[in-house]
Protein backbone atom coordinates (compact mmCIF):
# COMPACT_ATOMS: atom_id res chain seq x y z
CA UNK A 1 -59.46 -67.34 39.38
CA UNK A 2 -59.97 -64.01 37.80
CA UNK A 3 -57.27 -61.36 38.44
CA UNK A 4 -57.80 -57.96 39.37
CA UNK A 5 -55.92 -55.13 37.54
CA UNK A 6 -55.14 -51.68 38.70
CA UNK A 7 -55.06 -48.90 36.61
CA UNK A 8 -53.04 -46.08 38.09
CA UNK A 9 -54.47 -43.06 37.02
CA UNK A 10 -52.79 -40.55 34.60
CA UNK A 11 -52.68 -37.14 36.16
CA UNK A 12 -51.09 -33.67 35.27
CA UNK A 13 -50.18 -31.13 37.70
CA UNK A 14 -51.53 -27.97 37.95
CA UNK A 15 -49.99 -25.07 36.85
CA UNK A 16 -50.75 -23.03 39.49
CA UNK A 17 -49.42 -26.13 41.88
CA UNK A 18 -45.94 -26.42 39.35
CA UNK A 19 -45.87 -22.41 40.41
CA UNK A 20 -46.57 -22.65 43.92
CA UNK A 21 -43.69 -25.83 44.04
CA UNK A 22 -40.71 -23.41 42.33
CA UNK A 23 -41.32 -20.51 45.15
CA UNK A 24 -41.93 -17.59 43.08
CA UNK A 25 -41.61 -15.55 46.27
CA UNK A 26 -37.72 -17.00 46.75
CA UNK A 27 -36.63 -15.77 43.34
CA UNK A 28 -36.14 -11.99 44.95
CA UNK A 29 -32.58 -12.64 46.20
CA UNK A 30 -30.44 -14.19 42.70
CA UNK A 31 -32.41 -11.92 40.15
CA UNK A 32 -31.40 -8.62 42.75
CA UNK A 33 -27.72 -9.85 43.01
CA UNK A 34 -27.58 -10.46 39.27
CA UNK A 35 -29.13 -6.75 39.65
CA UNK A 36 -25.97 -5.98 40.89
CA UNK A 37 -23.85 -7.61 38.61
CA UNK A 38 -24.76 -5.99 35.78
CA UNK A 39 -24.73 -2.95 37.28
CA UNK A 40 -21.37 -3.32 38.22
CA UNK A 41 -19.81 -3.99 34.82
CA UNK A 42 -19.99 -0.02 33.60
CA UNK A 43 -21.61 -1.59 30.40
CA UNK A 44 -24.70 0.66 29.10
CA UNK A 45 -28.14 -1.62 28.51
CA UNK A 46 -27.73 -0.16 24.82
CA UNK A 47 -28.23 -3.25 22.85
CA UNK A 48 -27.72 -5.59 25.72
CA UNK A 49 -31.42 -5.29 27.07
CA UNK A 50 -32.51 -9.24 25.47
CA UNK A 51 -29.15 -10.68 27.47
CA UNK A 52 -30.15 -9.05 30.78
CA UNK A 53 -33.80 -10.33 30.33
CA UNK A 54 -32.62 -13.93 29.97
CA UNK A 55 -30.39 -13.57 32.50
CA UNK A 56 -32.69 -12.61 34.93
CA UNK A 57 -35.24 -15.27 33.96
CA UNK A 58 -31.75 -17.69 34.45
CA UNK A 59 -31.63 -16.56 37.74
CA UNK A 60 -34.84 -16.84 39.68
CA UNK A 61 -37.27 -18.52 37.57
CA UNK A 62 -35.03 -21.19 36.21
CA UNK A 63 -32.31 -22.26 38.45
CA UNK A 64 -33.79 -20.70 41.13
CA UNK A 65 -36.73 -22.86 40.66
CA UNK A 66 -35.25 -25.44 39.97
CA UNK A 67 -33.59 -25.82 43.36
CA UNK A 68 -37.33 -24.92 45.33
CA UNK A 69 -38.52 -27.98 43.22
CA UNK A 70 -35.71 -30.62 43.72
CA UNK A 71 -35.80 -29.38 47.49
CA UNK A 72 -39.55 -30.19 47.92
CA UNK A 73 -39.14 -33.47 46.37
CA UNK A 74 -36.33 -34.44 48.30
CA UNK A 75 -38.22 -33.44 51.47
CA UNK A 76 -41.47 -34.72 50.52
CA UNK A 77 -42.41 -37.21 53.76
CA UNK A 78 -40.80 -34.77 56.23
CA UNK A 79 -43.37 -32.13 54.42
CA UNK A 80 -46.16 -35.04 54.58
CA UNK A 81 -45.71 -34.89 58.66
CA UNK A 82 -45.21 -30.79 59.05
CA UNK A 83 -46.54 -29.17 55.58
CA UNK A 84 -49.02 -31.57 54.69
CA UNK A 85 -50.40 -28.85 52.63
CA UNK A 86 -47.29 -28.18 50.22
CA UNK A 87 -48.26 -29.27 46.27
CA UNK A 88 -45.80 -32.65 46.40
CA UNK A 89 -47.37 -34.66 49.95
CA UNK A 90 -50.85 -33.06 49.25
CA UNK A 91 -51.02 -34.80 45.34
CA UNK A 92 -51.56 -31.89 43.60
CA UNK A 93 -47.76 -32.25 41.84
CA UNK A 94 -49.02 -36.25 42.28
CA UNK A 95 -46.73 -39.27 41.60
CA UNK A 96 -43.21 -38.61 40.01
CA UNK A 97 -43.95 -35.69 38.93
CA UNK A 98 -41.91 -33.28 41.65
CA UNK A 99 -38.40 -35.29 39.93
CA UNK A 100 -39.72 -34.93 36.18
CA UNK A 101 -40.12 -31.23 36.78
CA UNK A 102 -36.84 -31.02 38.53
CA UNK A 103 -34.99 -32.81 36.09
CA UNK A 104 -37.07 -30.85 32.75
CA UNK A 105 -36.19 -27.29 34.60
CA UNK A 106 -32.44 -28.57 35.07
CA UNK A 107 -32.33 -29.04 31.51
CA UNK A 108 -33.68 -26.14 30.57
CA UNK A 109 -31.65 -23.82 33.01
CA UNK A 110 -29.01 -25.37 30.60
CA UNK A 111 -30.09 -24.84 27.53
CA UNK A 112 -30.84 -21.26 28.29
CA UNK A 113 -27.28 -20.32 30.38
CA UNK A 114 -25.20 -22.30 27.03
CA UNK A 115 -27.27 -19.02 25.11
CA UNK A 116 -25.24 -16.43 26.75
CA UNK A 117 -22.11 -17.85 26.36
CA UNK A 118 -19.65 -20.45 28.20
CA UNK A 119 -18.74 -18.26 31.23
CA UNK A 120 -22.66 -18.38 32.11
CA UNK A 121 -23.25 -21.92 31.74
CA UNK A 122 -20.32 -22.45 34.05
CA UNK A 123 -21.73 -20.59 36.54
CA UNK A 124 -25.34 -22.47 35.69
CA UNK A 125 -23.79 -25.89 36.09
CA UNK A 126 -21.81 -24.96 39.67
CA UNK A 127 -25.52 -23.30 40.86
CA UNK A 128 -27.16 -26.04 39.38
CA UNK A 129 -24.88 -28.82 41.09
CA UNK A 130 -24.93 -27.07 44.69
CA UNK A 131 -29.22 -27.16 44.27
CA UNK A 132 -28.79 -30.87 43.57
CA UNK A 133 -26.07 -31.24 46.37
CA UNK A 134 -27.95 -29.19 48.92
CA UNK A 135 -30.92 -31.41 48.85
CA UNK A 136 -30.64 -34.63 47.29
CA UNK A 137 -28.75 -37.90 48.80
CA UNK A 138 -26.10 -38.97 49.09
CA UNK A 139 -24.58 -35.51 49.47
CA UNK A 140 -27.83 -33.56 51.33
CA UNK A 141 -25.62 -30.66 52.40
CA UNK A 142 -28.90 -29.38 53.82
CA UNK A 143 -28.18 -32.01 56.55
CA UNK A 144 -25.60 -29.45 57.81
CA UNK A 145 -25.95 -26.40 58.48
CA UNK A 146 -22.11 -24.75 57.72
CA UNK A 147 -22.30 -26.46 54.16
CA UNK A 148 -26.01 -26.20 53.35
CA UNK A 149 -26.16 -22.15 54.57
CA UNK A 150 -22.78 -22.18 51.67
CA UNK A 151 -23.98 -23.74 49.41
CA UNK A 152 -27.40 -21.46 49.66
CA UNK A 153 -25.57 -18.46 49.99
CA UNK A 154 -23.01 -18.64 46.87
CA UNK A 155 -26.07 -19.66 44.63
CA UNK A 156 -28.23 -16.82 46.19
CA UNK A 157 -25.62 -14.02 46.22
CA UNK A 158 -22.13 -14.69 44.16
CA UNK A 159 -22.61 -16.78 41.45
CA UNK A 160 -26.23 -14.33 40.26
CA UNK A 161 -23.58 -11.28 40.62
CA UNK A 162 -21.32 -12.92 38.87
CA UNK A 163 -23.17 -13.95 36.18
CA UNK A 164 -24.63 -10.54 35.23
CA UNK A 165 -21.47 -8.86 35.63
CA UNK A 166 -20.50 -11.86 32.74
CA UNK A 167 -23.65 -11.57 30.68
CA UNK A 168 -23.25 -7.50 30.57
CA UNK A 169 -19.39 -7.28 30.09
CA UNK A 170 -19.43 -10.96 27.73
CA UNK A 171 -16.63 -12.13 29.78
CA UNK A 172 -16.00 -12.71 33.77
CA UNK A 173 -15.04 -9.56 35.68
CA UNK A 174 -11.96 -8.76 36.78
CA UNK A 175 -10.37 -9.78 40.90
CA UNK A 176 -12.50 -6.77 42.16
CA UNK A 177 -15.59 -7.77 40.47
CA UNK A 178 -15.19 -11.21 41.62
CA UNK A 179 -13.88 -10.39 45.66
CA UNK A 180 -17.20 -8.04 46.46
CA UNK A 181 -19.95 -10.44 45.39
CA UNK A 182 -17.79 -13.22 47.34
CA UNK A 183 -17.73 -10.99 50.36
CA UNK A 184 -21.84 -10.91 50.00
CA UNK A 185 -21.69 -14.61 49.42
CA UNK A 186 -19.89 -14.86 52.76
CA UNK A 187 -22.26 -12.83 54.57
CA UNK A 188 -25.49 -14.01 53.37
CA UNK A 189 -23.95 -17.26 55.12
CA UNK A 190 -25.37 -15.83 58.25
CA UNK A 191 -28.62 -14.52 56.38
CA UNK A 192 -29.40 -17.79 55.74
CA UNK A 193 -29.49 -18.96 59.55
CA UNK A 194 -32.11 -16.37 60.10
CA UNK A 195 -33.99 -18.56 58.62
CA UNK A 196 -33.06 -21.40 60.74
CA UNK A 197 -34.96 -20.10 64.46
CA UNK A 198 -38.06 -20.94 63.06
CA UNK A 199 -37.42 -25.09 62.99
CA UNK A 200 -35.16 -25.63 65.70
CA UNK A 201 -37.60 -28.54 66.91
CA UNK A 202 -38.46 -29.62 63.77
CA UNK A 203 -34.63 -30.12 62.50
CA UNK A 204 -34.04 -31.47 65.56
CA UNK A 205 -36.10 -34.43 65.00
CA UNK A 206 -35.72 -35.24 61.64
CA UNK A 207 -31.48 -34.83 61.96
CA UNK A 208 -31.17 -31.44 60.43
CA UNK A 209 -28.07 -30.13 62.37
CA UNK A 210 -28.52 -26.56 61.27
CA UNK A 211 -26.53 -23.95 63.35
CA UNK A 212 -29.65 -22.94 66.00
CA UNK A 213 -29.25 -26.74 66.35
CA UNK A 214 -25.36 -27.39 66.35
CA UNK A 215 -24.54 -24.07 68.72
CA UNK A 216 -27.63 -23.41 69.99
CA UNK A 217 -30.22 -20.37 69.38
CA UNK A 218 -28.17 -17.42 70.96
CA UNK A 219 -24.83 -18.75 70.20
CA UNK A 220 -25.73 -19.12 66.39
CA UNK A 221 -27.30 -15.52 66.54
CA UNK A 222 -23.86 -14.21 67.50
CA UNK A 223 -22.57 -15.92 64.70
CA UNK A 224 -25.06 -14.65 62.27
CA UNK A 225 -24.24 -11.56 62.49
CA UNK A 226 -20.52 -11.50 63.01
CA UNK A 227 -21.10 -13.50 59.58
CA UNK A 228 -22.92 -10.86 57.89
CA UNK A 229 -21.02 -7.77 59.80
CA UNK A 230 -17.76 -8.71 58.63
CA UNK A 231 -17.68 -8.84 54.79
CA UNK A 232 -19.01 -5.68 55.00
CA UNK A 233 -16.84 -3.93 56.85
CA UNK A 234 -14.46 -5.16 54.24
CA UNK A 235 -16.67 -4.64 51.07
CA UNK A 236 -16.17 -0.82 52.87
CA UNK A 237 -12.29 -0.71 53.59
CA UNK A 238 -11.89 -1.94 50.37
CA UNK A 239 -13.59 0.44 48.11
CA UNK A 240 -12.31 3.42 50.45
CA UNK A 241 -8.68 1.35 49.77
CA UNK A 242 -10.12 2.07 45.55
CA UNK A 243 -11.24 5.82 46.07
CA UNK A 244 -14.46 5.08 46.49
CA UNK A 245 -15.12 7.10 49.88
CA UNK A 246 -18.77 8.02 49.64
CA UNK A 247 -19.56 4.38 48.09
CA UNK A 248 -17.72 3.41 51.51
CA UNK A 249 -19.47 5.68 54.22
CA UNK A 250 -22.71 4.72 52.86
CA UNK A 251 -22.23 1.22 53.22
CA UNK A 252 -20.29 1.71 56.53
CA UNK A 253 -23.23 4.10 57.96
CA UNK A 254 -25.82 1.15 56.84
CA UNK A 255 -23.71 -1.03 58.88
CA UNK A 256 -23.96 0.80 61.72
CA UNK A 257 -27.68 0.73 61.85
CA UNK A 258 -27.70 -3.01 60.76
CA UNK A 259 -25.40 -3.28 64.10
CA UNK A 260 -28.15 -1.89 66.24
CA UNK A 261 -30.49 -4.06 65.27
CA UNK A 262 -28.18 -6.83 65.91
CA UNK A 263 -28.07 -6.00 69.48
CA UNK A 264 -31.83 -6.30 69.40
CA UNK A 265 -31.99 -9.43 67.43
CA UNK A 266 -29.08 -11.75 69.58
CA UNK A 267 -31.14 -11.08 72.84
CA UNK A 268 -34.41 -13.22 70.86
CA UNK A 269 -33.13 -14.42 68.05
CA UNK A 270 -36.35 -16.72 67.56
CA UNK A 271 -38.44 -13.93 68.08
CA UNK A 272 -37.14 -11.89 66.16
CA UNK A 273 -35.55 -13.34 62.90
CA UNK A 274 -38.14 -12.65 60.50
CA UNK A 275 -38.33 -9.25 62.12
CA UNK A 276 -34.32 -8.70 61.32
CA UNK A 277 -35.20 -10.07 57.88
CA UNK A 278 -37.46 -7.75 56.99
CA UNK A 279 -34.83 -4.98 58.34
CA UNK A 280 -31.28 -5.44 58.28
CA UNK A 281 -31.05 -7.91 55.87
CA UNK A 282 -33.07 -5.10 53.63
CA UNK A 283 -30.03 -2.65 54.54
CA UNK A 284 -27.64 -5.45 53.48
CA UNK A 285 -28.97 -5.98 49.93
CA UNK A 286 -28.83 -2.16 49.59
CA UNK A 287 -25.30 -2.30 50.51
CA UNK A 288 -24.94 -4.81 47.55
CA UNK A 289 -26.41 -2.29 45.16
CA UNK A 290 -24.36 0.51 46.47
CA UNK A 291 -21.28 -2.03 46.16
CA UNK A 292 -22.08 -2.39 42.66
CA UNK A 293 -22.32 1.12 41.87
CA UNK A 294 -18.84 1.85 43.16
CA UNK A 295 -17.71 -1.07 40.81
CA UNK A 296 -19.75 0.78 37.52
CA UNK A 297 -17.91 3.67 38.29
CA UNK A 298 -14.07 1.45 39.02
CA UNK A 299 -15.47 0.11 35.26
CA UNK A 300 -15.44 3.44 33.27
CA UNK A 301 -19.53 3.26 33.37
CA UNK A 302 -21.23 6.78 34.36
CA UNK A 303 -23.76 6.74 37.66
C-alpha cells in the first residue's frame, strides 16, 4: 500500500500583512510620551538628534509592535470567531509565523534599547515583559481588567517618558522626573477602559473580566474618569508646589474642560467612548506635554 505524503506549503507573509499585524496606528501614544520625556530633561537636541531617533523607533515601532503582534497571536481563535479578517486567522501572517515575528521583534527591541545604554534596556526588558505578560499564558493579565489596563498603561505612558527623559539626559531623571510620568501612567489606567465599552459582550463570553464587565458600564465610567481626573489634579498641585504656576493653571483649566465632558461621557459611556477619546483624552496628552515643559524648565533647559 502506497502512502500518501503531504507537503505543507512554504509561505512568507506579506509585508504589508507583518505591518497591518504591529498596529502602526497604536504607536501614537509611547513615541508622544517619550515626546515628553525628552522634553522634560532641559537637554538641547544639539548632538543628541541620532539617540532621540532610535528612541522613538524603540518606542512605537519596536516594542510597541512587538506587543500588537504577540497580542494577535495570543488571541488568534477568539479573532477567527469576531475579526476573521485580522492578518493571523485570515492566513495572510499563515502558520507560525505571528510567534516568529513576535519573538524576532523581541529580540530586536533588545538589541536596539542595549544601544542607548543600560538604563534603556531596563526599561525595554520591564515593557517588553508586561507585552508578554499582558497577553500570553499562563500570566494573560489581559484576562483582568485592573492588571491588564496597568500593565497597558505603564508601557503606554511611564516607562516611553521615562526612557526619553534617560536617552536625552544619559541617565534616569531625578524623583520629579520619575513622579509626573507615573501620575500619567496612573491615569491612562482609566484611558485604557475607554476602550473597553466597545466589547462588553464579546469579553463577556470569551472570560475577559475587563472593568465594563467586572463593575458594569456606568459604574466603570465613574471610575474612568476619577482615574484619569486625579493624577492630574496632582501633576497640577505639584508643579504649583515647584513654582510652576502657569504650567499649573494650564493643566488645571484643561482639566476643567476634560471634567465637562466627563459629565457627558458617564451618562453613555458606550456611546460615547470613542467620542471622549477623540476629546478629552486629546486634552490629557496635552497636559503631558505641558507637564514636561514645566520639568525642561525645573531642568535648567530654556522654553
Amino acid at each position: 500500500m502506497k502512502r500518501s505524503i503531504q507537503i505543507t506549503e512554504f509561505r512568507l507573509p506579506a509585508i504589508p500583512a507583518i505591518v497591518e499585524l504591529m498596529k502602526p496606528i497604536t504607536w501614537f501614544p509611547p513615541m508622544w510620551a517619550f515626546g515628553c520625556g525628552v522634553v522634560s530633561a532641559g537637554v538641547g537636541l544639539e548632538g543628541r538628534w541620532p539617540f532621540v531617533v532610535v528612541g522613538a523607533l524603540l518606542t512605537g515601532p519596536l516594542v510597541c509592535a512587538t506587543s500588537q503582534i504577540v497580542n494577535d497571536w495570543y488571541d488568534r481563535d477568539v479573532d477567527a470567531i469576531n475579526e476573521p479578517n485580522r492578518p493571523i486567522p485570515s492566513g495572510r501572517v499563515p502558520g507560525e509565523w505571528g510567534f516568529i515575528l513576535a519573538v524576532c521583534w523581541t529580540a530586536v527591541s533588545l538589541v536596539v534599547a542595549a544601544l542607548l545604554g543600560m538604563a534603556v534596556l531596563g526599561a525595554a526588558i520591564i515593557g517588553l515583559i508586561l507585552a508578554w505578560a499582558y497577553s500570553a499564558p499562563p500570566a494573560r493579565l489581559k484576562k483582568n481588567g485592573w492588571w491588564g489596563n496597568s500593565a497597558v498603561a505603564i508601557c503606554y505612558e511611564g516607562l516611553p517618558w521615562i526612557t526619553g527623559a534617560t536617552v536625552m539626559a544619559g541617565a534616569l531623571p531625578g524623583w520629579k522626573g520619575l513622579v509626573i510620568p507615573l501620575l500619567y501612567s496612573f491615569g491612562a489606567h482609566g484611558i485604557m477602559t475607554l476602550n473597553d465599552f466597545k466589547s462588553i459582550e464579546g469579553d463577556k463570553r470569551s472570560g475577559v473580566a475587563s472593568l465594563p464587565v467586572q463593575l458594569g458600564a456606568d459604574r466603570a465610567a465613574l471610575v474612568a474618569c476619577a482615574m484619569m481626573a486625579a493624577p492630574q489634579i496632582v501633576v497640577a498641585g505639584l508643579l504649583f508646589a515647584w513654582d510652576r504656576p502657569l504650567h499649573a493653571a494650564a493643566i488645571a483649566l484643561s482639566l476643567l474642560v476634560q471634567l465637562y465632558l466627563m459629565t457627558r461621557l458617564v451618562r453613555k459611556p458606550r456611546e460615547l467612548a470613542p467620542w471622549y477619546n477623540a476629546t478629552g483624552v486629546s486634552l490629557y496628552v496635552t497636559g503631558m506635554l505641558i507637564a514636561g515643559l514645566a520639568l525642561r524648565h525645573l531642568n535648567g533647559g530654556a522654553l
